[in-house]
C-alpha atoms as a PDB file:
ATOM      1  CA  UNK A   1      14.632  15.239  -7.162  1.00  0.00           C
ATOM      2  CA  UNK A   2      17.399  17.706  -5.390  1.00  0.00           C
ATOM      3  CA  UNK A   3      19.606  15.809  -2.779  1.00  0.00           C
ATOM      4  CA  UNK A   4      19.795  12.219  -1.917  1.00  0.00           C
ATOM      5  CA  UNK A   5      17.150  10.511  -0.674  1.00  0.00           C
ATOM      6  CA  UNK A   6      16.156  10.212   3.107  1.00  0.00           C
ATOM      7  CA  UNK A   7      13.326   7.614   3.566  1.00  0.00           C
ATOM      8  CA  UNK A   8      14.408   4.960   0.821  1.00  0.00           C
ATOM      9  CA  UNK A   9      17.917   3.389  -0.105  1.00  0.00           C
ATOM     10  CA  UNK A  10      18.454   2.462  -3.569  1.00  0.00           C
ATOM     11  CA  UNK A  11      21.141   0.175  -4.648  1.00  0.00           C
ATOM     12  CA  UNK A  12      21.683  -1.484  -8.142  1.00  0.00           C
ATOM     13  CA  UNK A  13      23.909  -5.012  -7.745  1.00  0.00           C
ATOM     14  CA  UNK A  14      24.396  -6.356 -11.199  1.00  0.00           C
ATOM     15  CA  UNK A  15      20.806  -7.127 -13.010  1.00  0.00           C
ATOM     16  CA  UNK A  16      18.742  -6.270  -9.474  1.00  0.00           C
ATOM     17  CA  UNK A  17      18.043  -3.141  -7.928  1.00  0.00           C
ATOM     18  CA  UNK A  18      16.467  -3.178  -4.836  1.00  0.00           C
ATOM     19  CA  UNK A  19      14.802  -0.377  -3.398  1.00  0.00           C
ATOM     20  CA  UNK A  20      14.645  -0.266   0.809  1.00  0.00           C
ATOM     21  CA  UNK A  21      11.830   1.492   2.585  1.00  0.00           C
ATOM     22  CA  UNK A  22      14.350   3.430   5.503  1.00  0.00           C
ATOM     23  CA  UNK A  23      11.716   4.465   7.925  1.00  0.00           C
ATOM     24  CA  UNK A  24      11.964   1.424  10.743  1.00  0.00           C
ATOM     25  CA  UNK A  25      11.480   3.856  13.528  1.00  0.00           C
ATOM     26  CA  UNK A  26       7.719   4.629  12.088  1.00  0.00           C
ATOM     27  CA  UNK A  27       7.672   0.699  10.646  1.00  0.00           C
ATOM     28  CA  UNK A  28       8.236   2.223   7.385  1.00  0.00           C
ATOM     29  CA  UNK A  29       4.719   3.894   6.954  1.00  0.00           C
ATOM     30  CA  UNK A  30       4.052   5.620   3.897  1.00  0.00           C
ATOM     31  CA  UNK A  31       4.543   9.366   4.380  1.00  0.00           C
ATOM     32  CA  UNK A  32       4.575  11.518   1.172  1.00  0.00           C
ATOM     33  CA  UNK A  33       8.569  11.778   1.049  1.00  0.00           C
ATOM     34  CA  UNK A  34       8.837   8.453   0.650  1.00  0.00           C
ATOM     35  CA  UNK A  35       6.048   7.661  -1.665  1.00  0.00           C
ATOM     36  CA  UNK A  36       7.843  10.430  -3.807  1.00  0.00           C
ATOM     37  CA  UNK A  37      11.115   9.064  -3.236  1.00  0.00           C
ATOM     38  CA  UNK A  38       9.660   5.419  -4.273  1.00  0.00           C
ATOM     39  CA  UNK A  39       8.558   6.516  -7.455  1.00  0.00           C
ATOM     40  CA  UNK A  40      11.573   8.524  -8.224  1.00  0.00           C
ATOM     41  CA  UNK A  41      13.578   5.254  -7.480  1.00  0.00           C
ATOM     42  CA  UNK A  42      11.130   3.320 -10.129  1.00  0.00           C
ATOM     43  CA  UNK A  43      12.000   5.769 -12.640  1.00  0.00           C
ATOM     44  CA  UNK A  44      15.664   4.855 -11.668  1.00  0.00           C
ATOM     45  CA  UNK A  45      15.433   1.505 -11.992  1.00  0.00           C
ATOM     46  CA  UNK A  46      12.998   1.819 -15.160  1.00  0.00           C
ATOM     47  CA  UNK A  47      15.276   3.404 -17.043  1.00  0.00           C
ATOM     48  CA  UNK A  48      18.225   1.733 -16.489  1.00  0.00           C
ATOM     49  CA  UNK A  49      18.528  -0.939 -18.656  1.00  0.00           C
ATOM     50  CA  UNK A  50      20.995  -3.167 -16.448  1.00  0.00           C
ATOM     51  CA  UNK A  51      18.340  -3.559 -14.311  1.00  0.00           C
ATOM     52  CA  UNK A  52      16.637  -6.153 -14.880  1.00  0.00           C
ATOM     53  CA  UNK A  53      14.303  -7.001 -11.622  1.00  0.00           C
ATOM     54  CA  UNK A  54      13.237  -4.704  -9.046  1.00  0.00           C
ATOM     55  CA  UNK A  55      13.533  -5.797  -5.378  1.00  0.00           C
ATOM     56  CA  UNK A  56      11.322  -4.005  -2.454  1.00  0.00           C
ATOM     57  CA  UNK A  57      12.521  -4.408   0.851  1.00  0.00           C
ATOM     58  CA  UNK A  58      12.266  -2.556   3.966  1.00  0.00           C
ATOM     59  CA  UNK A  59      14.301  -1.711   7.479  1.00  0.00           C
ATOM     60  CA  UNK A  60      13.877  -2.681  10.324  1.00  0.00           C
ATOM     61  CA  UNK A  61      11.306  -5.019  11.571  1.00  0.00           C
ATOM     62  CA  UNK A  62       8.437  -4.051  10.209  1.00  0.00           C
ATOM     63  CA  UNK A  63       7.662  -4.026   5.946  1.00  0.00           C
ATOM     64  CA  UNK A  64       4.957  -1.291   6.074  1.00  0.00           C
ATOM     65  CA  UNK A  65       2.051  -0.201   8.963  1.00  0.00           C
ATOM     66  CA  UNK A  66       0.208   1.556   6.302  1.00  0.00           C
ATOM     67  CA  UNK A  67       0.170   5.387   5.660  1.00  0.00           C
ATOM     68  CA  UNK A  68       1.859   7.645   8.066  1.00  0.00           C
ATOM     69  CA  UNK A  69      -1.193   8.959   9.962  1.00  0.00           C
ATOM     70  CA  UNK A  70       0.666  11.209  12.000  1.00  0.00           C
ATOM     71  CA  UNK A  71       1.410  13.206   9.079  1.00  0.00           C
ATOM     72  CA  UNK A  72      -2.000  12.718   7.133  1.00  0.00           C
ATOM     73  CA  UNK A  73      -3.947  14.569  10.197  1.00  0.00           C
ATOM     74  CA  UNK A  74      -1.476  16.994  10.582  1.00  0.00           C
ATOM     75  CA  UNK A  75      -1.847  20.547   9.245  1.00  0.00           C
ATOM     76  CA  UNK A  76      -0.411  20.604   5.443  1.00  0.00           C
ATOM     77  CA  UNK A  77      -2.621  17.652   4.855  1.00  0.00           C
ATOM     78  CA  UNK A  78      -5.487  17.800   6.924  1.00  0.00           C
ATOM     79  CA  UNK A  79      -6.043  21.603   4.995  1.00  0.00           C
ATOM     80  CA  UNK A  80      -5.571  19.762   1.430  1.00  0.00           C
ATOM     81  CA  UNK A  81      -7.895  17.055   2.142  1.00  0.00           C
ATOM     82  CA  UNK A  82     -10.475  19.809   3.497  1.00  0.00           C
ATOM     83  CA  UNK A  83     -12.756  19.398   0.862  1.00  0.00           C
ATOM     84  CA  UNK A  84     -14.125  16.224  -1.237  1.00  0.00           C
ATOM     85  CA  UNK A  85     -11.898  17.127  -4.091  1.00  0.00           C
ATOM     86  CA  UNK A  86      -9.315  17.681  -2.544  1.00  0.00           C
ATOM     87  CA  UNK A  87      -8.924  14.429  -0.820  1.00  0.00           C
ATOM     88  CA  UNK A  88     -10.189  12.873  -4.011  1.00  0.00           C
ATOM     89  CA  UNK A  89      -7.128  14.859  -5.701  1.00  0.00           C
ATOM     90  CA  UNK A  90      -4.558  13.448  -2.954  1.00  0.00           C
ATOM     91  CA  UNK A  91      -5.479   9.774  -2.708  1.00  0.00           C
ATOM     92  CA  UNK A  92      -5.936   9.417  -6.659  1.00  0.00           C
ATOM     93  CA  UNK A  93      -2.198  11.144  -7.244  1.00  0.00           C
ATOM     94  CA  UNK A  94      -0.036   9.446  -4.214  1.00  0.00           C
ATOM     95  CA  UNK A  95      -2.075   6.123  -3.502  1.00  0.00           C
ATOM     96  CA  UNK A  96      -4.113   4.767  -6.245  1.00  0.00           C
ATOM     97  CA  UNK A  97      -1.917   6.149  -9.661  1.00  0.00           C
ATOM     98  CA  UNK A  98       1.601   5.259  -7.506  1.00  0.00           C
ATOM     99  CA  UNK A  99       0.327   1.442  -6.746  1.00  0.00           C
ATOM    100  CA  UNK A 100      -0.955   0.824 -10.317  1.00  0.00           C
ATOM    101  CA  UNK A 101       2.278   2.276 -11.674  1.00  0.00           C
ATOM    102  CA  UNK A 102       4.644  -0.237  -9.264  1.00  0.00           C
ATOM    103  CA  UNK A 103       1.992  -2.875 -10.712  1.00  0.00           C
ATOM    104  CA  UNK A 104       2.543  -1.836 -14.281  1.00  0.00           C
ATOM    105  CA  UNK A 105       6.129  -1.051 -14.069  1.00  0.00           C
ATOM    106  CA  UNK A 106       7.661  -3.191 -17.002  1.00  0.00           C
ATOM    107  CA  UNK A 107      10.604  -4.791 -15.379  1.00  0.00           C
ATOM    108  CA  UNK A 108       9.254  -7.319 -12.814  1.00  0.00           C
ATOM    109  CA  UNK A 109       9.039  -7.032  -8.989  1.00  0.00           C
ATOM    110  CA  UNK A 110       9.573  -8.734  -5.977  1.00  0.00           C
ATOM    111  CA  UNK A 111       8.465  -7.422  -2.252  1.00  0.00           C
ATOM    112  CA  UNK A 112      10.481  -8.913   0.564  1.00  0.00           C
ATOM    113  CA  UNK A 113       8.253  -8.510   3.740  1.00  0.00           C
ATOM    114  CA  UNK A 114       8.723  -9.389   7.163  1.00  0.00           C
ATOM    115  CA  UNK A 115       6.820  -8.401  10.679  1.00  0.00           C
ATOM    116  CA  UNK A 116       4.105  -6.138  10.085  1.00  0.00           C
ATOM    117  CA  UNK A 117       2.190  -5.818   6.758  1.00  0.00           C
ATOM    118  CA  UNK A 118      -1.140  -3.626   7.410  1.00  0.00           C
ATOM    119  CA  UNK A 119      -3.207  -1.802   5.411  1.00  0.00           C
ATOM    120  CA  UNK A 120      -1.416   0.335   2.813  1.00  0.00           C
ATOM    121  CA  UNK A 121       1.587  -1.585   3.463  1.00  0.00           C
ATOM    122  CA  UNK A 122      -0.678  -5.018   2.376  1.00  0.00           C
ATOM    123  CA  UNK A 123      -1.462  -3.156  -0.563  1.00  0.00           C
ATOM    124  CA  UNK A 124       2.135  -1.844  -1.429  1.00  0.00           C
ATOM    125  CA  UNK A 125       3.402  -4.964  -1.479  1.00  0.00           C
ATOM    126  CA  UNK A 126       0.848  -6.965  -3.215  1.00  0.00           C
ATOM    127  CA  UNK A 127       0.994  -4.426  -6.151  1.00  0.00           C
ATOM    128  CA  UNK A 128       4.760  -6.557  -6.647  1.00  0.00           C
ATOM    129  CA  UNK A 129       4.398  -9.561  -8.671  1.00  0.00           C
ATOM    130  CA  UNK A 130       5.866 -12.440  -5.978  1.00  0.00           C
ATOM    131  CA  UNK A 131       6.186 -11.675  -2.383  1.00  0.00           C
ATOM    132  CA  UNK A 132       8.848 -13.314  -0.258  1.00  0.00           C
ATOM    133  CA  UNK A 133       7.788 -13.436   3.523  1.00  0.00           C
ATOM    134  CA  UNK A 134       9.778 -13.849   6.958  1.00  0.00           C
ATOM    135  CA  UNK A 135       8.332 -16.264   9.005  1.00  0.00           C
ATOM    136  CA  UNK A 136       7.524 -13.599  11.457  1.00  0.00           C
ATOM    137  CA  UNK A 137       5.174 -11.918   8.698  1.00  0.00           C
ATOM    138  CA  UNK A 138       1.850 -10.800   9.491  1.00  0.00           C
ATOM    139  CA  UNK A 139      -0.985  -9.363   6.982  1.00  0.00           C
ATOM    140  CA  UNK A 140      -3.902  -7.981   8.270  1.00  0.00           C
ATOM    141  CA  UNK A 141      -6.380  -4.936   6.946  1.00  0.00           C
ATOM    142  CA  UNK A 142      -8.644  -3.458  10.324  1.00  0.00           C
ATOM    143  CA  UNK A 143      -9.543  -0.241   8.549  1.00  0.00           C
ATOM    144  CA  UNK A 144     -13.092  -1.267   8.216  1.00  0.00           C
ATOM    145  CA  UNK A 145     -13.292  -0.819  12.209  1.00  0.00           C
ATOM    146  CA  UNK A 146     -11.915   2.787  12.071  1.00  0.00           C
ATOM    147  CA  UNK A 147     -13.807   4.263   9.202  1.00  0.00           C
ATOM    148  CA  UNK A 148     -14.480   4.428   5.433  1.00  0.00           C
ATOM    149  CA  UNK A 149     -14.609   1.299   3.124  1.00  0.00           C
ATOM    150  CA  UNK A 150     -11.152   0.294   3.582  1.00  0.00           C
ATOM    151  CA  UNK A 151      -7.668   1.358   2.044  1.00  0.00           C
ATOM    152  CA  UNK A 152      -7.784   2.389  -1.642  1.00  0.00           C
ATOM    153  CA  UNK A 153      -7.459  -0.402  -3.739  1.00  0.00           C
ATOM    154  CA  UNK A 154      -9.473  -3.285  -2.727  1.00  0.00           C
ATOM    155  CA  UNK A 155      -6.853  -5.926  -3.330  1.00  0.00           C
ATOM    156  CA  UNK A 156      -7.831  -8.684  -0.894  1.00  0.00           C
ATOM    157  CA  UNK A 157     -10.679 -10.555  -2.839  1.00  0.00           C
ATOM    158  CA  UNK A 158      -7.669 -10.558  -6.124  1.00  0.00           C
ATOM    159  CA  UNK A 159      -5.179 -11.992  -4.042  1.00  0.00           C
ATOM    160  CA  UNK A 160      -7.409 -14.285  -1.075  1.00  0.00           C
ATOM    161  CA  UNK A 161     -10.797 -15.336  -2.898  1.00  0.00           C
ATOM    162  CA  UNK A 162     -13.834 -13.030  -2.510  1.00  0.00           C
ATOM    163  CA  UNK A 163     -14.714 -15.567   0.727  1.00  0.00           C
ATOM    164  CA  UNK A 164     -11.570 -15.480   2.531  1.00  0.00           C
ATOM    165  CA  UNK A 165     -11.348 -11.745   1.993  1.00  0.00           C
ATOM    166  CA  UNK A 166     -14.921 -10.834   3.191  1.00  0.00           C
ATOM    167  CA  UNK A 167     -13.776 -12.861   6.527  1.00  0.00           C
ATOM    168  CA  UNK A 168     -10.297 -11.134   6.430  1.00  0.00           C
ATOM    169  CA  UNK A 169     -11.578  -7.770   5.950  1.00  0.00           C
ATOM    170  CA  UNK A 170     -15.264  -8.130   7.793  1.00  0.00           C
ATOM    171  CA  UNK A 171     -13.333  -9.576  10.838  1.00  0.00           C
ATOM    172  CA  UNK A 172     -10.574  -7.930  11.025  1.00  0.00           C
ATOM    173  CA  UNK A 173      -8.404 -11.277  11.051  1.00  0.00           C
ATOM    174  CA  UNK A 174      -4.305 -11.190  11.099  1.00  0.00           C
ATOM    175  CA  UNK A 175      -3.031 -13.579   8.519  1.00  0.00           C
ATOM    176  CA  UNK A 176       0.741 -15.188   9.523  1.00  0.00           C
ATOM    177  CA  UNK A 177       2.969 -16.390   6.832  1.00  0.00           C
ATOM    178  CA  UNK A 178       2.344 -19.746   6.540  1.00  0.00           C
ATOM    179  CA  UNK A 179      -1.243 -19.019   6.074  1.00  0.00           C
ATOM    180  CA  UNK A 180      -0.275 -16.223   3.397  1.00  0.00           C
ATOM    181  CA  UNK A 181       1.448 -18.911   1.718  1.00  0.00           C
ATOM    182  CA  UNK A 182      -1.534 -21.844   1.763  1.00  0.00           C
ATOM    183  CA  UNK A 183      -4.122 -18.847   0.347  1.00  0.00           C
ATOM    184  CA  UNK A 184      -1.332 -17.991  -2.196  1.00  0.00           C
ATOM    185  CA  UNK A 185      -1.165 -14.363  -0.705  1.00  0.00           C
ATOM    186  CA  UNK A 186       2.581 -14.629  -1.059  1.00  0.00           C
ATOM    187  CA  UNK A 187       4.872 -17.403  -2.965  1.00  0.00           C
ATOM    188  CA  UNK A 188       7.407 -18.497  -0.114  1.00  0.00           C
ATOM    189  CA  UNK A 189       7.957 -18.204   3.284  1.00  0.00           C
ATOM    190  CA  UNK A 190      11.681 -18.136   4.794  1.00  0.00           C
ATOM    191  CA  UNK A 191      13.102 -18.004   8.054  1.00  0.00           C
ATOM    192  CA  UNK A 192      13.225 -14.103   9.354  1.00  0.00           C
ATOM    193  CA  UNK A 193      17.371 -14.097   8.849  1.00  0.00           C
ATOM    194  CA  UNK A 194      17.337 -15.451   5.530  1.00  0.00           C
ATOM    195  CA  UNK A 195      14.922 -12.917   3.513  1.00  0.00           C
ATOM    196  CA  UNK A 196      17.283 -11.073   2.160  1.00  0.00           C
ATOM    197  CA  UNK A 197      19.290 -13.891   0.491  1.00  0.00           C
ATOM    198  CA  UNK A 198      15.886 -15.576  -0.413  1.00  0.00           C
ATOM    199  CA  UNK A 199      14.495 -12.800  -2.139  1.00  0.00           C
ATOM    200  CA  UNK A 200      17.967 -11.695  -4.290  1.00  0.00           C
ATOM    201  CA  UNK A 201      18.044 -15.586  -5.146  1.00  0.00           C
ATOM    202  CA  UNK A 202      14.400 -15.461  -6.680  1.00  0.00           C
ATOM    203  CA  UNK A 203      15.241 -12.069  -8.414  1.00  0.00           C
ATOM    204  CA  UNK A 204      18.362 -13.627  -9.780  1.00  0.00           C
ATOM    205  CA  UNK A 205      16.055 -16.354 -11.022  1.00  0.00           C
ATOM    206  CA  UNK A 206      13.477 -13.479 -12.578  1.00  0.00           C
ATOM    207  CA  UNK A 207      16.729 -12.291 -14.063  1.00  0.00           C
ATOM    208  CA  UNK A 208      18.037 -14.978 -16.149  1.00  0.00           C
ATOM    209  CA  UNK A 209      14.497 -14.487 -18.083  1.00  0.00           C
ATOM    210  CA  UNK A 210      15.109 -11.908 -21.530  1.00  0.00           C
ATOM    211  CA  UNK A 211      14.315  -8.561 -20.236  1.00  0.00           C
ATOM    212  CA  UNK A 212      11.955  -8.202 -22.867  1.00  0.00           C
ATOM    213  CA  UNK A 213      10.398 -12.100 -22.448  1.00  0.00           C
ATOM    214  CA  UNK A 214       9.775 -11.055 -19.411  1.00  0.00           C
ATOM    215  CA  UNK A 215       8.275  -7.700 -19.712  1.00  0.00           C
ATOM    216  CA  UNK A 216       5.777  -9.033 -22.294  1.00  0.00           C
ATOM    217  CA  UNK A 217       5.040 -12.063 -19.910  1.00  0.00           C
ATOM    218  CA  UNK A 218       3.929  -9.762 -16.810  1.00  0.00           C
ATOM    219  CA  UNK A 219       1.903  -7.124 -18.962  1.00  0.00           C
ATOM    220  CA  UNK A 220       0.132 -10.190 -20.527  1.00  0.00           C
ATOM    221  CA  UNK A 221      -0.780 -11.576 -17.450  1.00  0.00           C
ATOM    222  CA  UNK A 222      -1.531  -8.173 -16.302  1.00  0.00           C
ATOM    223  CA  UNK A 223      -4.002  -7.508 -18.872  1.00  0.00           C
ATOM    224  CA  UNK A 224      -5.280 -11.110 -18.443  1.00  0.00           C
ATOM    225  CA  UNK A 225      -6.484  -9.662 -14.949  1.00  0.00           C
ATOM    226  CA  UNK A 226      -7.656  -6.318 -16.335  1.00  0.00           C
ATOM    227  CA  UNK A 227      -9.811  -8.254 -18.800  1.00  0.00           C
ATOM    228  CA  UNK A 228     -11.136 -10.348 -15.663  1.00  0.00           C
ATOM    229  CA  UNK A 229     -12.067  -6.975 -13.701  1.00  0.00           C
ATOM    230  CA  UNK A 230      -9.117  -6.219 -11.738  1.00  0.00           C
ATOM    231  CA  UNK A 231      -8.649  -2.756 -12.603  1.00  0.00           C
ATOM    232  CA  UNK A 232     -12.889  -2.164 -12.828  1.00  0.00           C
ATOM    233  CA  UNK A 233     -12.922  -3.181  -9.202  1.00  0.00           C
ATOM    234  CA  UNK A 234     -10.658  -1.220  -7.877  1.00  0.00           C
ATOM    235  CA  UNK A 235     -11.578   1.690  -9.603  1.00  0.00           C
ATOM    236  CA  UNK A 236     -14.844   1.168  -8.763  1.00  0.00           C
ATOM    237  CA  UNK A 237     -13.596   0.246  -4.959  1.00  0.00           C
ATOM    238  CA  UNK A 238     -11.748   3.710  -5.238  1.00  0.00           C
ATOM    239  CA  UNK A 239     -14.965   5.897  -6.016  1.00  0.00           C
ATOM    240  CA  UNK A 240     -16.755   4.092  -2.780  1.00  0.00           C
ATOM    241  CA  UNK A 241     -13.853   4.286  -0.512  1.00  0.00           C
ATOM    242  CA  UNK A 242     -13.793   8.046  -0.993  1.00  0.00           C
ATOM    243  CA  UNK A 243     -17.993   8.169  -1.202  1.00  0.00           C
ATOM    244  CA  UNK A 244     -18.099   6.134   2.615  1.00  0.00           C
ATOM    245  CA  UNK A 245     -14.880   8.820   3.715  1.00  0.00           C
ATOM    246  CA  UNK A 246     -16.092  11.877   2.449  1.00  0.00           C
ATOM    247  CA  UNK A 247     -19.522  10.895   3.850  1.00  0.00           C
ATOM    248  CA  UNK A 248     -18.896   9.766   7.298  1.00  0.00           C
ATOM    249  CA  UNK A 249     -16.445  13.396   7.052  1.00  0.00           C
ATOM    250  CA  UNK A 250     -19.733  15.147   6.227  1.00  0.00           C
ATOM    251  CA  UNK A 251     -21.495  13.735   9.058  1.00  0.00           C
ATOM    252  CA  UNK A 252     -19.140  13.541  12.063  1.00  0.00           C
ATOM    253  CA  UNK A 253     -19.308  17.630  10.643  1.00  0.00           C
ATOM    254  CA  UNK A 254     -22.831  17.489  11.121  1.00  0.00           C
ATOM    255  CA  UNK A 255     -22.953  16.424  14.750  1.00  0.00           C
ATOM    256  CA  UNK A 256     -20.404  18.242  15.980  1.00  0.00           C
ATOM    257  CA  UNK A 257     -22.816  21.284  14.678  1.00  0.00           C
ATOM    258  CA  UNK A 258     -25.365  19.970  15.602  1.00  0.00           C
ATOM    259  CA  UNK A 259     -23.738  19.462  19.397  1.00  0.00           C
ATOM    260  CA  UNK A 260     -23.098  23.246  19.501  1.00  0.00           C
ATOM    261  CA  UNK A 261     -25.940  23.867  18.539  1.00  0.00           C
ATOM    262  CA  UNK A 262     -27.720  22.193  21.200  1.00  0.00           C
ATOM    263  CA  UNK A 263     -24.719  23.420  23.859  1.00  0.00           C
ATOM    264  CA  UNK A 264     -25.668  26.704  22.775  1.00  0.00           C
ATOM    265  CA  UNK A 265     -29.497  26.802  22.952  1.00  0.00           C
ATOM    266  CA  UNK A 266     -28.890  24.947  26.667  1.00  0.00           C
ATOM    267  CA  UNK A 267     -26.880  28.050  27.590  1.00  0.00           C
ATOM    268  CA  UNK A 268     -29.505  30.411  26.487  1.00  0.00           C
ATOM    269  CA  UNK A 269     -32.184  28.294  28.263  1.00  0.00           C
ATOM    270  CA  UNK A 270     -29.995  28.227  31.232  1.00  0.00           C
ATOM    271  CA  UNK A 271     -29.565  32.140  31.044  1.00  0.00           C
ATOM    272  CA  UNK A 272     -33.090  33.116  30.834  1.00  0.00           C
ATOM    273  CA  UNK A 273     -33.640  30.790  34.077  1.00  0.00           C
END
């Protein structure tokens, strides 16, 4: 990648490199610069071997709203996602393929999150193997009220319990910190002005671990979830999100034809009166 980057910070102190989302005037949602950027920075941070853990932190005071939606209606993207295969193209490339690869990455990871977590940004952050949260965190998922099935990968009934997550998703519920912390959503809570230090002293914890103890550690309890379905449900929960999209695409297309074409036979009725 030419240049520095522009939407992410990355900065390598001793065995822990943390990796900023630097986009707190949009609450760091997820255009495709920065999704590019954050995978460059993983291939940093993956192939230095002085790194040890992998910190993900954000500006500002928001973790992540999601994906930028000001840029994924606007004209480059609107024309790529213009057919079925073309969305299905986009969202398997920068959303699904990017989370499972922060998932899999082989050096272990820890999201720092305060204010907003929504959406994309819920399932950024739970692809990270413990989540510190600010007191002033909040997790919530209302896509199911806008349209399609939800965001890509379905992680709420992995990390809440398939009950908790039908009420959290079904009802469009906001879940605070503490709560987070009870359902096991995240694995401490810390006052807002103490994240930072709180999540570099649980990396430095991660870090005293054998690199290689505790890359074999993660990727077996990785594959412990695989063999349990994880990866089957959200691949399956991938290939419905885009069925619902693409669908409800296909049909908000039909009635707006189908409007014009009743606006247009009332204008030839109206002309022959």
């Amino acid at each position: 990648m030419a240049g520095d980057p522009s939407t992410i910070r990355y900065e390598v102190d001793g065995p822990v490199a943390t990796v900023t989302m630097a986009r707190p005037e949009s609450a760091n949602a997820q255009s495709t610069e920065l999704l590019d950027e954050l995978d460059h920075a993983l291939d940093r941070a993956d192939a230095d071997d002085a790194v040890r853990v992998v910190v993900l932190a954000a500006d500002g005071d928001h973790f992540s709203a999601g994906h930028d939606l000001k840029e994924l209606w606007g004209p480059e993207l609107t024309a790529r996602r213009s057919t079925p295969e073309g969305k299905l193209h986009h969202e398997q490339t920068m959303y699904f393929d990017r989370c499972l690869r922060l998932r899999d990455l082989r050096k272990p990871t820890v999201a720092a999150v305060q204010g907003t977590c929504t959406a994309a940004g819920l399932m950024l952050a739970a692809m990270c193997d413990l989540i510190v949260a600010a007191d002033d965190a909040r997790f919530s998922n209302p896509v199911l009220r806008m349209t399609g099935a939800g965001v890509e990968l379905l992680v709420e009934p992995w990390e809440l319990g398939p009950r908790k997550a039908k009420e959290f998703l079904l009802c469009a519920t906001t879940i605070d910190a503490a709560e987070a912390e009870r359902l096991g959503l995240v694995n401490r809570v810390v006052a807002r002005g103490e994240l930072r230090d709180a999540t570099r002293a649980v990396a430095d914890d991660i870090a005293r671990v054998p690199p290689i103890t505790a890359q074999m550690v993660k990727d077996s309890i990785n594959r412990m979830l695989d063999r349990q379905g994880q990866l089957d449900s959200w691949r399956y929960h991938f290939m419905v999100h885009q069925f619902v999209s693409n669908t409800a695409t296909a049909l908000d297309a039909a009635q707006r034809r189908a409007e014009g074409g009743m606006d247009a036979a009332r204008a030839e009725q109206s002309d022959r009166e």
